[in-house]
PDB file of N, CA and C in Angstrom:
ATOM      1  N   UNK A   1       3.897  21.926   1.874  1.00  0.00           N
ATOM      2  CA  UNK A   1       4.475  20.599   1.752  1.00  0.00           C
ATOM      3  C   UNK A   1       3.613  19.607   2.538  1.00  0.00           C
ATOM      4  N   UNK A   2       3.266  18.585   2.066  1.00  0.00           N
ATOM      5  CA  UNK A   2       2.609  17.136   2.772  1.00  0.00           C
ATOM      6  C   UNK A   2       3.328  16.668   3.818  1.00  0.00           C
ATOM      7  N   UNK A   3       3.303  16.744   4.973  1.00  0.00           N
ATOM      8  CA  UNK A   3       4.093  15.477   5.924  1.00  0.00           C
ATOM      9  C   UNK A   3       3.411  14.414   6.444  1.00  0.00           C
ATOM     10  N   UNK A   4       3.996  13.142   6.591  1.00  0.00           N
ATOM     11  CA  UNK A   4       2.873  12.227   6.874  1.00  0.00           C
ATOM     12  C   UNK A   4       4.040  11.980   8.308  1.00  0.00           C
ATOM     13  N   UNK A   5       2.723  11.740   9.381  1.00  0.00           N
ATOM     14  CA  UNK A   5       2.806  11.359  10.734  1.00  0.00           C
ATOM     15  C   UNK A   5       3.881  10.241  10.891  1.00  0.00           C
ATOM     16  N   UNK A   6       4.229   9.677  10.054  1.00  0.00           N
ATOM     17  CA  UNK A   6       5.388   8.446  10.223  1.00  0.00           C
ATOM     18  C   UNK A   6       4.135   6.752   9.683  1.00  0.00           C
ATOM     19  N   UNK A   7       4.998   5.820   9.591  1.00  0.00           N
ATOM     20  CA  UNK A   7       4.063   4.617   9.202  1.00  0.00           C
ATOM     21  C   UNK A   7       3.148   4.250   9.951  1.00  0.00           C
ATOM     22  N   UNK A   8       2.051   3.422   9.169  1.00  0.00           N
ATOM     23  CA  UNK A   8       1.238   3.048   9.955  1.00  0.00           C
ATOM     24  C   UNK A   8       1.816   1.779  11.234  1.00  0.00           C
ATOM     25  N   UNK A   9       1.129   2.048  12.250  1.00  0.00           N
ATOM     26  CA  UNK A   9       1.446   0.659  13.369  1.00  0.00           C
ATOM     27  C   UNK A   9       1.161  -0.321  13.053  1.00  0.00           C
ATOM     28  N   UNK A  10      -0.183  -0.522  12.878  1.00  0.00           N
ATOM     29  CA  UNK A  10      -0.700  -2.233  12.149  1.00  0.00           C
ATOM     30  C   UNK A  10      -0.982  -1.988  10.661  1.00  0.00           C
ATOM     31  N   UNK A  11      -1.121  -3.166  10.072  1.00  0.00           N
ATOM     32  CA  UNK A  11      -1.602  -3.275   8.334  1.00  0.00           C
ATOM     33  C   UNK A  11      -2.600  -2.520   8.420  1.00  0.00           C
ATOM     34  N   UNK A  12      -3.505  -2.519   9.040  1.00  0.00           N
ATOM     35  CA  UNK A  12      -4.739  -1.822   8.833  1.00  0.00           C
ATOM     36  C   UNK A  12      -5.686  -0.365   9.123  1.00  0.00           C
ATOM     37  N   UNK A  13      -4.059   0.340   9.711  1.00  0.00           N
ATOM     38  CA  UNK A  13      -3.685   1.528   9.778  1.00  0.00           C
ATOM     39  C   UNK A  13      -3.147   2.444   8.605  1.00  0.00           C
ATOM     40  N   UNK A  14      -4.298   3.537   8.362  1.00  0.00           N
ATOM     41  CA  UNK A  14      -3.929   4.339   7.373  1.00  0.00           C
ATOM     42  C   UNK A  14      -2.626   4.784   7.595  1.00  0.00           C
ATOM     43  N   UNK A  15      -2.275   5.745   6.012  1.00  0.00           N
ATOM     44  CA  UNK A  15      -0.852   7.052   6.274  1.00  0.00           C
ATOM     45  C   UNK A  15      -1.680   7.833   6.505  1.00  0.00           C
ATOM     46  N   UNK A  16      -1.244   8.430   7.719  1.00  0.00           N
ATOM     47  CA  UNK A  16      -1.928   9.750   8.119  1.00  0.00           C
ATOM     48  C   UNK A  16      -0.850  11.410   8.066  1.00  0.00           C
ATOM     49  N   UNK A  17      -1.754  12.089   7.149  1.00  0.00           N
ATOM     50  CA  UNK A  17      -0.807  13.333   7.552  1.00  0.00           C
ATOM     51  C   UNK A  17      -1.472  14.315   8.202  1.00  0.00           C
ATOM     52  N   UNK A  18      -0.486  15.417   9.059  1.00  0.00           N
ATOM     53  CA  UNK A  18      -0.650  16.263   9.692  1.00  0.00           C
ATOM     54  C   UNK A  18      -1.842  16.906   9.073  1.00  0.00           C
ATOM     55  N   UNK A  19      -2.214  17.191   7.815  1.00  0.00           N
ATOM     56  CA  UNK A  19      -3.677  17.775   7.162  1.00  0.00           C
ATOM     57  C   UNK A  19      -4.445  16.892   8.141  1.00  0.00           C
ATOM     58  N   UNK A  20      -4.257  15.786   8.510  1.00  0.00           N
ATOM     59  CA  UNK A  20      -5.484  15.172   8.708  1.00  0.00           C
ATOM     60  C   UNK A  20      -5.936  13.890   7.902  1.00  0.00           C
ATOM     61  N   UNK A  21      -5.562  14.269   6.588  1.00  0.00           N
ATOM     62  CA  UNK A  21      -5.869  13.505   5.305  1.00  0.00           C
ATOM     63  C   UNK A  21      -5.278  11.887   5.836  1.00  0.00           C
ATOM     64  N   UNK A  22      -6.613  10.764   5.567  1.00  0.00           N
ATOM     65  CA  UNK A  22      -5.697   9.501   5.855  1.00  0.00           C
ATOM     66  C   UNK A  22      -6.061   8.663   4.298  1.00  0.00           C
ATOM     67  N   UNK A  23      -4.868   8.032   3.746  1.00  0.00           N
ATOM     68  CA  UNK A  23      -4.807   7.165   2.736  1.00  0.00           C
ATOM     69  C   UNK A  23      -4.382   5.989   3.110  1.00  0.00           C
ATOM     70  N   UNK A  24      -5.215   5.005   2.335  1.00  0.00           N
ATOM     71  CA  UNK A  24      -4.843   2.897   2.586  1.00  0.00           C
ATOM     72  C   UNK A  24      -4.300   2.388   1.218  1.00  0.00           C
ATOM     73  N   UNK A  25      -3.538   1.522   1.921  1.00  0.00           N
ATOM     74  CA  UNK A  25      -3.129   0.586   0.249  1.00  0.00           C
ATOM     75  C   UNK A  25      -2.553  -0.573   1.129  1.00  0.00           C
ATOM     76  N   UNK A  26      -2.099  -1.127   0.534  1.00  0.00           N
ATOM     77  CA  UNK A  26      -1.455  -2.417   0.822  1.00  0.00           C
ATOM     78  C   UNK A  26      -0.147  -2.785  -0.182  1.00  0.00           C
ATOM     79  N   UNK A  27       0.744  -2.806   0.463  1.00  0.00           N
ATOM     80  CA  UNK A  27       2.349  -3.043  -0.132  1.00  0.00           C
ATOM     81  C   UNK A  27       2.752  -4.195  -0.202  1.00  0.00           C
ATOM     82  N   UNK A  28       3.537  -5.012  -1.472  1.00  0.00           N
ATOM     83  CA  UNK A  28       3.227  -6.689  -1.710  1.00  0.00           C
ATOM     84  C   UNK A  28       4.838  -5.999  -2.833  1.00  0.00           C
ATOM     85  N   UNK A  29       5.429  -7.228  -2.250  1.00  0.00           N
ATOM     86  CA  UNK A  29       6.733  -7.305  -3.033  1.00  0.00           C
ATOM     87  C   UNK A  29       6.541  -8.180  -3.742  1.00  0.00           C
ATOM     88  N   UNK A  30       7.350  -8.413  -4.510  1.00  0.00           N
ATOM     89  CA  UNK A  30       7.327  -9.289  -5.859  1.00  0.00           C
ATOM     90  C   UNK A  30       7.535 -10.822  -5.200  1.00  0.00           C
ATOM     91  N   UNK A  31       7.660 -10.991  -4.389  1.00  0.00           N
ATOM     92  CA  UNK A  31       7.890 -12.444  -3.593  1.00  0.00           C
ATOM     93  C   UNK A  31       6.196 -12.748  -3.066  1.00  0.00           C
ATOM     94  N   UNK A  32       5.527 -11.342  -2.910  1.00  0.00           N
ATOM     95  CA  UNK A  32       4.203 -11.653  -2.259  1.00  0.00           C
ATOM     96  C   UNK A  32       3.477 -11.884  -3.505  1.00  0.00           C
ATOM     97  N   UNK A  33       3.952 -11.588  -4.796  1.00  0.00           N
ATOM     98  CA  UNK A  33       2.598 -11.668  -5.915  1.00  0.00           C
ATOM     99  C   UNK A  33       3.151 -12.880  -6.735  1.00  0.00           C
ATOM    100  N   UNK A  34       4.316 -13.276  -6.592  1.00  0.00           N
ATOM    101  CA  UNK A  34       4.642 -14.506  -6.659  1.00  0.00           C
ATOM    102  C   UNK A  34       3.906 -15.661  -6.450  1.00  0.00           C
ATOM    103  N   UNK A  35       4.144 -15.950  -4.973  1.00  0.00           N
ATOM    104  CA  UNK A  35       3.505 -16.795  -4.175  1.00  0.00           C
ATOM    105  C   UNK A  35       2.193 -16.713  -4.713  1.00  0.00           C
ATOM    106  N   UNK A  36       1.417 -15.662  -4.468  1.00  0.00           N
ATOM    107  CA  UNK A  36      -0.008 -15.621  -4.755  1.00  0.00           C
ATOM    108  C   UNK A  36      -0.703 -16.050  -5.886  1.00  0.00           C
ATOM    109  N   UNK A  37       0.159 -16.063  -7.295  1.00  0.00           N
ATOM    110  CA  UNK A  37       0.055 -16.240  -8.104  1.00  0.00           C
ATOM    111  C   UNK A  37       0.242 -17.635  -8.414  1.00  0.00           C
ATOM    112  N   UNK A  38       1.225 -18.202  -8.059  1.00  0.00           N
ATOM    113  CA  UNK A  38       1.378 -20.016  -7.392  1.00  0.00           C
ATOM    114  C   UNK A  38       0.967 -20.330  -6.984  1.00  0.00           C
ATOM    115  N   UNK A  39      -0.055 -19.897  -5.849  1.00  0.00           N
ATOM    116  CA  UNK A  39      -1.059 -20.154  -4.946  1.00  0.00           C
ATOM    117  C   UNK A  39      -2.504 -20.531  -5.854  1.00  0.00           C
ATOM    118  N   UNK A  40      -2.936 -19.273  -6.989  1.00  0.00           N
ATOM    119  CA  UNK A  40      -3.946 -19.227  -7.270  1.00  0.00           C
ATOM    120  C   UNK A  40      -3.633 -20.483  -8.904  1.00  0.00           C
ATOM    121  N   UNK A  41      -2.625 -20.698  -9.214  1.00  0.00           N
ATOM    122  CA  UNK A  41      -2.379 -21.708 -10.325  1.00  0.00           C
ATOM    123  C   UNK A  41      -2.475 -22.852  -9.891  1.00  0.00           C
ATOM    124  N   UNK A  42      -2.106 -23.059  -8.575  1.00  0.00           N
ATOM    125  CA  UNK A  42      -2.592 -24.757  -8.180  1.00  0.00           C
ATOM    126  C   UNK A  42      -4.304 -24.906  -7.399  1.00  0.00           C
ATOM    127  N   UNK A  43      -4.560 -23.686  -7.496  1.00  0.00           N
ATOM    128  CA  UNK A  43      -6.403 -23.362  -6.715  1.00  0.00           C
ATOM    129  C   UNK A  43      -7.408 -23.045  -8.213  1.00  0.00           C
ATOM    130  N   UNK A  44      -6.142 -22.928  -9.254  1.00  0.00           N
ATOM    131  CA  UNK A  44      -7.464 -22.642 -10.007  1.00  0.00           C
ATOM    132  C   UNK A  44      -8.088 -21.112 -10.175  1.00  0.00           C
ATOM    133  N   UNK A  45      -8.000 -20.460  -9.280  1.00  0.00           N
ATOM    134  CA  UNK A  45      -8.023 -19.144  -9.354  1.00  0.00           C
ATOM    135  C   UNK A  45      -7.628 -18.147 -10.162  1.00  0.00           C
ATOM    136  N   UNK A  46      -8.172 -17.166 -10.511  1.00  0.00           N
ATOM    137  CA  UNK A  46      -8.169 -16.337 -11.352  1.00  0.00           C
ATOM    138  C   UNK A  46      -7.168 -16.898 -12.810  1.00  0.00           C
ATOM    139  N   UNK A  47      -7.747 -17.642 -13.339  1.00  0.00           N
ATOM    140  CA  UNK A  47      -7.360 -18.489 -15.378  1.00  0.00           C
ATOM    141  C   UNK A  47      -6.099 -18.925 -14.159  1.00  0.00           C
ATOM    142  N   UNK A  48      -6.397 -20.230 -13.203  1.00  0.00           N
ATOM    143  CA  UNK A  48      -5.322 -20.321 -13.304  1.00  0.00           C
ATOM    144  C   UNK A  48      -4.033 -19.839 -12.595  1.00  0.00           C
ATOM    145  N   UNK A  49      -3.938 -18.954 -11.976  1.00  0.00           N
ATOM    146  CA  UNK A  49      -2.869 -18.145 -11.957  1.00  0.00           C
ATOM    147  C   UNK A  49      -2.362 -17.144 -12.963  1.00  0.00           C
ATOM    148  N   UNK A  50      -2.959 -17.161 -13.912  1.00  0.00           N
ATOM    149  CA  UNK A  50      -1.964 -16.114 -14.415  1.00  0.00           C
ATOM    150  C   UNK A  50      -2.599 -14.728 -14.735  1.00  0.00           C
ATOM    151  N   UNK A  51      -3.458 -14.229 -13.840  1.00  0.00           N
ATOM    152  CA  UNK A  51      -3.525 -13.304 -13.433  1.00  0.00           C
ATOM    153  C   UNK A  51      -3.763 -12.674 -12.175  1.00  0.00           C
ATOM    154  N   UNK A  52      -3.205 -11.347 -11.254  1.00  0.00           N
ATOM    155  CA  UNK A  52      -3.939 -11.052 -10.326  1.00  0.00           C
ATOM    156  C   UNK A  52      -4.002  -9.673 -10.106  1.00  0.00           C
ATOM    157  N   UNK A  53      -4.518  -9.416  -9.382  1.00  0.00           N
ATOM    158  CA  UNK A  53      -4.731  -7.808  -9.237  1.00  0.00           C
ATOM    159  C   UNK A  53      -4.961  -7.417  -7.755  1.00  0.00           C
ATOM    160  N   UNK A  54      -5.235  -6.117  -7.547  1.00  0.00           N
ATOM    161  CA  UNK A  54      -5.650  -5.364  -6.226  1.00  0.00           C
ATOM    162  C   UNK A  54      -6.316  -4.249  -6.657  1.00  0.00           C
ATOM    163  N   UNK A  55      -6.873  -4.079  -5.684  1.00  0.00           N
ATOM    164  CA  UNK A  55      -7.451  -2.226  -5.532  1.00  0.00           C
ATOM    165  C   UNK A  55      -6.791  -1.186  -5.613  1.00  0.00           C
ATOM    166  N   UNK A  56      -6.125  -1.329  -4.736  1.00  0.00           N
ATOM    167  CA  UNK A  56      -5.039  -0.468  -3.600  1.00  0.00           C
ATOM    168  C   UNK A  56      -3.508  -0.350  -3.155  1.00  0.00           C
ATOM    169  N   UNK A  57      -3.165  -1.385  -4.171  1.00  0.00           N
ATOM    170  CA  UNK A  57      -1.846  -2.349  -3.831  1.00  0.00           C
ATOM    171  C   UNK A  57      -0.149  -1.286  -4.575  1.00  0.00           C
ATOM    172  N   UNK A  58       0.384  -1.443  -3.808  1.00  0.00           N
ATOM    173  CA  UNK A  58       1.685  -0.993  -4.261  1.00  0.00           C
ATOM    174  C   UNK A  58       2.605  -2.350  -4.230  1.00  0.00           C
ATOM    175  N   UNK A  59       3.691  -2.568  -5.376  1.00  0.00           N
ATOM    176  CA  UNK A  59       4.028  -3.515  -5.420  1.00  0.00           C
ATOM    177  C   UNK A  59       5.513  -2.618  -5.640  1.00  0.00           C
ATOM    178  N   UNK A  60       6.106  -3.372  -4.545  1.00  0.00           N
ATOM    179  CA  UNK A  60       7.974  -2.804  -4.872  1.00  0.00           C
ATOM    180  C   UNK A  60       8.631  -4.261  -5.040  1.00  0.00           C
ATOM    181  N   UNK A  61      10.064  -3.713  -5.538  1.00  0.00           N
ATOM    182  CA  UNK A  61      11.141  -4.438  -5.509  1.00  0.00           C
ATOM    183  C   UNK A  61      11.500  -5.441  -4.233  1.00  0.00           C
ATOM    184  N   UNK A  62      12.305  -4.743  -3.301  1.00  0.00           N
ATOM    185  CA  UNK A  62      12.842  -5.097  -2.474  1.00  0.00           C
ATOM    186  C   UNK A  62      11.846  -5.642  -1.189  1.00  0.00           C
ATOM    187  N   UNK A  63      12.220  -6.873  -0.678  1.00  0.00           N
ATOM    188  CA  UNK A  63      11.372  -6.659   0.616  1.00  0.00           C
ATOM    189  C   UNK A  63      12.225  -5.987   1.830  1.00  0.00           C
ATOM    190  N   UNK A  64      11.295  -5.679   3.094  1.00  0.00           N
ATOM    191  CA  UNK A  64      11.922  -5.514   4.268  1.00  0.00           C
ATOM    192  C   UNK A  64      11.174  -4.058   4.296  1.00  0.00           C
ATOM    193  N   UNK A  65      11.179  -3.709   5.575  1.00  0.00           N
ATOM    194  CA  UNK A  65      10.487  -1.972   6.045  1.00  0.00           C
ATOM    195  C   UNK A  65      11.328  -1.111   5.390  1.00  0.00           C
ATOM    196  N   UNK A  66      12.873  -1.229   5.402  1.00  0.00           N
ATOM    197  CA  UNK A  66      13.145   0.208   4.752  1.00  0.00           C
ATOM    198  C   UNK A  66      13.193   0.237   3.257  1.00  0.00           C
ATOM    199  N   UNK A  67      13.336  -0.446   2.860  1.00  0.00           N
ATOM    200  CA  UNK A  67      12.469  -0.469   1.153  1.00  0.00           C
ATOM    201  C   UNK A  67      11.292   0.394   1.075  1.00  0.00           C
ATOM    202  N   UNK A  68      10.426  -0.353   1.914  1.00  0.00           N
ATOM    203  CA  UNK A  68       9.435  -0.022   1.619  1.00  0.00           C
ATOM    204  C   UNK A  68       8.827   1.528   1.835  1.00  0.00           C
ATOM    205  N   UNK A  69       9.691   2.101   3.239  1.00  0.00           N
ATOM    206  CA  UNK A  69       9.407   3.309   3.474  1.00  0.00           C
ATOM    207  C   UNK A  69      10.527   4.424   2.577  1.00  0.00           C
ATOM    208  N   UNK A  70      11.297   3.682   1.587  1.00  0.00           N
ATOM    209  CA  UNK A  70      11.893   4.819   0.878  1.00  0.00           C
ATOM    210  C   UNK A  70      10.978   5.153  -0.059  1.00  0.00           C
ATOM    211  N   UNK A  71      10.320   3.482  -0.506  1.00  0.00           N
ATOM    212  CA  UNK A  71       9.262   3.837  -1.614  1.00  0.00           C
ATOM    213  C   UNK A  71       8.140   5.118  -0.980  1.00  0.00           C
ATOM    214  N   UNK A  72       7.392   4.564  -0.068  1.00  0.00           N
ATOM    215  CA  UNK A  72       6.510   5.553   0.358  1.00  0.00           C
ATOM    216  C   UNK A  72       6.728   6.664   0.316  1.00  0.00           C
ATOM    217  N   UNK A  73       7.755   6.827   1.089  1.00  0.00           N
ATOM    218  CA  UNK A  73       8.461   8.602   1.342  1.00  0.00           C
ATOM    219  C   UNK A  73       8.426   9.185  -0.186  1.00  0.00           C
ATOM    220  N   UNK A  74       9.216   8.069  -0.814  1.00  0.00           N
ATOM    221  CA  UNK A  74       8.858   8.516  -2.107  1.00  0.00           C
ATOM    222  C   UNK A  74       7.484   9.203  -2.852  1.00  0.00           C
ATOM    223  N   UNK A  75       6.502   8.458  -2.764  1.00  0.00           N
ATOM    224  CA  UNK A  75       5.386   8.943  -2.910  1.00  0.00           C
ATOM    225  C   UNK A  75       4.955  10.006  -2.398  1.00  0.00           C
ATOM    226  N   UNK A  76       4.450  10.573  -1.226  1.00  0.00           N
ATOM    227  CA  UNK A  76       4.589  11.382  -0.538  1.00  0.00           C
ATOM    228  C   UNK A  76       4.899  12.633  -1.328  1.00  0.00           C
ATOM    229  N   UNK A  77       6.671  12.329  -1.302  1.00  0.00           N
ATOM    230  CA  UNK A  77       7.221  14.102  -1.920  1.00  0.00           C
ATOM    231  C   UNK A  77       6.990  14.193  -3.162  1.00  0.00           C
ATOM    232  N   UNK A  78       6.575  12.892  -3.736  1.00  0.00           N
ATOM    233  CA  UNK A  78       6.319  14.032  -5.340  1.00  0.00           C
ATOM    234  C   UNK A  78       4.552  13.938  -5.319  1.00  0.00           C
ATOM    235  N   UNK A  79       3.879  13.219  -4.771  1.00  0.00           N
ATOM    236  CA  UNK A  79       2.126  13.347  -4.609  1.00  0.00           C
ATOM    237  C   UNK A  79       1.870  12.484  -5.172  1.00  0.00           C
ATOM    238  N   UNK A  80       2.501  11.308  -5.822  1.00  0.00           N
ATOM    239  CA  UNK A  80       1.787  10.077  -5.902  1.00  0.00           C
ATOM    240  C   UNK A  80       1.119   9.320  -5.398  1.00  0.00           C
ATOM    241  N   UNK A  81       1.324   9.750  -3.716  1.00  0.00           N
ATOM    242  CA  UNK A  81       0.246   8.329  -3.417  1.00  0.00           C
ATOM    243  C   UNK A  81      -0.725   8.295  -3.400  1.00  0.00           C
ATOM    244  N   UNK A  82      -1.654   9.738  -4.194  1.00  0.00           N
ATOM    245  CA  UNK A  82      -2.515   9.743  -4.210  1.00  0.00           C
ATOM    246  C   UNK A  82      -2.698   9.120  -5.437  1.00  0.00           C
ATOM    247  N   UNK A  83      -2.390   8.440  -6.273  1.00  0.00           N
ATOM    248  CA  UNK A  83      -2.667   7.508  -7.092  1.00  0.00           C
ATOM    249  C   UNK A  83      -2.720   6.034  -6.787  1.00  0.00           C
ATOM    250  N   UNK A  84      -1.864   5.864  -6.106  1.00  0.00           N
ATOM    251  CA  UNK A  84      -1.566   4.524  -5.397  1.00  0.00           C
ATOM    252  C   UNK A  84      -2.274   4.180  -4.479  1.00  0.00           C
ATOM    253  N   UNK A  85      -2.603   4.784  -3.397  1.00  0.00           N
ATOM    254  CA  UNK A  85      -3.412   4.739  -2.374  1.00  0.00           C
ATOM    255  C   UNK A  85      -4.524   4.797  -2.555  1.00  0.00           C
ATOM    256  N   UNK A  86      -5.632   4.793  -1.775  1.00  0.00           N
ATOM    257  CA  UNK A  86      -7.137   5.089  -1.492  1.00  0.00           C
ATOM    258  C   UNK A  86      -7.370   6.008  -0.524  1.00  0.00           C
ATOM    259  N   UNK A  87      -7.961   7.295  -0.312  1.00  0.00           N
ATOM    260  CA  UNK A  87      -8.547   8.050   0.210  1.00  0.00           C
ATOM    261  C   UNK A  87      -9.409   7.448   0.990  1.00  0.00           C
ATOM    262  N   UNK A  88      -9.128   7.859   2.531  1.00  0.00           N
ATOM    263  CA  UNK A  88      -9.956   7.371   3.370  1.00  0.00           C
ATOM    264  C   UNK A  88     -10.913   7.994   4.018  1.00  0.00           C
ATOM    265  N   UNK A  89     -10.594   9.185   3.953  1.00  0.00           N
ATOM    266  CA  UNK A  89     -11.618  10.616   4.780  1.00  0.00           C
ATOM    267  C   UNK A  89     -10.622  11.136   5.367  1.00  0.00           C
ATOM    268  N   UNK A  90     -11.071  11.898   5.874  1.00  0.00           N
ATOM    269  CA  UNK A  90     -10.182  12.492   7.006  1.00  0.00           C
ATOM    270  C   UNK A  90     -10.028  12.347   8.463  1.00  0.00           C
ATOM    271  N   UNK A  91      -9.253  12.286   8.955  1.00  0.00           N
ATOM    272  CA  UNK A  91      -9.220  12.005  10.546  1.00  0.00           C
ATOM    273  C   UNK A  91     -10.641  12.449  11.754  1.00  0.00           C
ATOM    274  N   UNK A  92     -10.736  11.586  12.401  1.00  0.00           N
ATOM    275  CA  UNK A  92     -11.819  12.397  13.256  1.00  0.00           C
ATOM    276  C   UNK A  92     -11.149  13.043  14.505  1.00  0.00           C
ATOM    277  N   UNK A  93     -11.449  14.132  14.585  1.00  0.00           N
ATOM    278  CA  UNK A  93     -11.418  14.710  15.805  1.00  0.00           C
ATOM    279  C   UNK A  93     -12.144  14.448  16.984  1.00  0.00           C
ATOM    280  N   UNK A  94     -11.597  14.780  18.022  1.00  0.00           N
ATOM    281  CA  UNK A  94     -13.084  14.631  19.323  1.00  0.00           C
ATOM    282  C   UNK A  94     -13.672  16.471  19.496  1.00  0.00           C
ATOM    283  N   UNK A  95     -14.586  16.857  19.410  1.00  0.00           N
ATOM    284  CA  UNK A  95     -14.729  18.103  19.301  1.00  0.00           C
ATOM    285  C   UNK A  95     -15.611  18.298  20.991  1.00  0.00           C
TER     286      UNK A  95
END
């Protein structure tokens, strides 16, 4: 079974699991691709607004942390986030 170490501390902190294995993404609720998308229609950006995208991005429903970590957890137990996420390497050790 996969366990991951618990959430990352800052944004820019992988999920790390006990393998070692660390994965990145970035989580954007529908209020964040909103905005962004309003953002980029009055900038002109991408046709306009009416399109946008990510790399790495998971986009849920609900905002707030525990949303978001049911989604994750979610991922996790069935092995999706390795679709969702990005592979980062693996942890370094100090040897």
């Amino acid at each position: 079974m996969v366990t991951a170490r618990g959430l990352p501390r800052t944004r820019s902190d992988p999920l790390t699991f006990d393998s070692g294995e660390r994965w990145s993404g970035t989580i954007y609720t529908l209020d964040d691709v909103r905005r962004t998308m309003d953002r980029r229609e009055q900038t002109g950006e991408c046709l306009g607004g009416r399109y946008s995208y990510v790399w790495d991005g998971l986009i849920v429903r609900d905002p707030g942390i525990s949303g978001m970590v049911e989604v994750v957890d979610e991922l996790v137990r069935s092995g999706d986030y390795r679709s969702v996420f990005r592979d980062v390497g693996r942890e370094e050790t100090d040897a």
